[in-house]
Protein backbone atom coordinates (compact mmCIF):
# COMPACT_ATOMS: atom_id res chain seq x y z
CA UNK A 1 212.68 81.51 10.12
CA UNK A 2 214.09 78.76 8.34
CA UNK A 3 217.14 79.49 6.68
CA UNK A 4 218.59 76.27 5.19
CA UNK A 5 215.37 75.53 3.63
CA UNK A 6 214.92 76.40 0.45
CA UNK A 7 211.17 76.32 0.52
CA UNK A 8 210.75 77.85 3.67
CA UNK A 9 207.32 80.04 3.32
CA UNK A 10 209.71 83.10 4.66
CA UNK A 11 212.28 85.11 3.16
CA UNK A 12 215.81 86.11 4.98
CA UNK A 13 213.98 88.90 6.91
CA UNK A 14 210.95 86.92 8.40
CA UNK A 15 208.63 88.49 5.03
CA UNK A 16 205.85 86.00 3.84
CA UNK A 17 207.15 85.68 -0.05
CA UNK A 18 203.74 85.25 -0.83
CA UNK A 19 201.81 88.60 0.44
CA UNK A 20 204.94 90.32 1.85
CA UNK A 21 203.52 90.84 5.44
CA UNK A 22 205.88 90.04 8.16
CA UNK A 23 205.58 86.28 9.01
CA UNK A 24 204.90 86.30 12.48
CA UNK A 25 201.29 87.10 12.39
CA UNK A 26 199.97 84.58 9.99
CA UNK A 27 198.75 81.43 11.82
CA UNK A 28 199.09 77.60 11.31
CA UNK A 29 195.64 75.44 10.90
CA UNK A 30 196.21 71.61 10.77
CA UNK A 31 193.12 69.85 9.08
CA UNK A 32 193.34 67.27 11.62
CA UNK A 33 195.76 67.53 15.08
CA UNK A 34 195.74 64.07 15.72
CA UNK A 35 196.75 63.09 11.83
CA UNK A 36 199.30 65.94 10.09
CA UNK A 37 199.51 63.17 7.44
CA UNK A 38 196.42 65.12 6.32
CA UNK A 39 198.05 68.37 6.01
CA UNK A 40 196.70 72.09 6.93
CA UNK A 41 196.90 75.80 5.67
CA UNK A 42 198.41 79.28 6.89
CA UNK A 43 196.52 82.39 6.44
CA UNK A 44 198.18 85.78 6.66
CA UNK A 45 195.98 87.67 9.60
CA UNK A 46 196.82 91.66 8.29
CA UNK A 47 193.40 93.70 7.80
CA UNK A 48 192.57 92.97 4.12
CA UNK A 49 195.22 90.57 3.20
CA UNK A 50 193.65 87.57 1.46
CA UNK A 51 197.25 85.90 1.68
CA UNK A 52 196.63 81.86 2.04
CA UNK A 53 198.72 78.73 1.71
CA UNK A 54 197.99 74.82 2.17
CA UNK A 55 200.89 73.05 3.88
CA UNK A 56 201.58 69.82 3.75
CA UNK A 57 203.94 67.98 6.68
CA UNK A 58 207.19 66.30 6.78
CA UNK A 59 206.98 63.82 9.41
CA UNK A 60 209.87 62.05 8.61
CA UNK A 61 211.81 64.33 11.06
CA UNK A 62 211.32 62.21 14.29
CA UNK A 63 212.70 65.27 16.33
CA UNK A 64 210.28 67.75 14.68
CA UNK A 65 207.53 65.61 15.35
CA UNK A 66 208.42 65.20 18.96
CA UNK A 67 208.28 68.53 19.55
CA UNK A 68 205.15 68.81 17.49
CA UNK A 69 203.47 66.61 19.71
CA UNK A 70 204.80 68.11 22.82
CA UNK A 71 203.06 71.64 21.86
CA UNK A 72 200.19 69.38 21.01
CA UNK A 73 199.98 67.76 24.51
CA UNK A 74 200.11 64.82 22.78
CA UNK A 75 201.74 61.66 24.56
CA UNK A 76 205.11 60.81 22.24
């Protein structure tokens, strides 16, 4: 959860504030892994729940990214 960001996609208990479903199942689908300039979308997996979002990426965040890339296996 983020909790200094404003427009974090979950509330103060780990909710979606979209569909209401706890956060931790919904999953994170980059359009392209080797350019998150391109953005992606997360899609709430509960039985039934048509719950979508399209992300975009802040890359600006040099340390972000470098973890990004290490869960990525990409070379930094």
């Amino acid at each position: 959860m983020n909790k200094h960001n404003p427009d974090a996609r979950d509330d103060e208990n780990e909710n979606c504030k979209v569909c209401g479903h706890p956060f931790d199942p919904h999953v994170v689908i980059a359009y392209d892994s080797n350019d998150l300039a391109k953005g992606g979308e997360m899609r709430c997996q509960v039985e039934d729940c048509d719950c979508f979002q399209t992300l975009s990426f802040d890359l600006s965040d040099k340390e972000w990214t470098k973890k990004l890339d290490s869960l990525l296996k990409r070379p930094s």
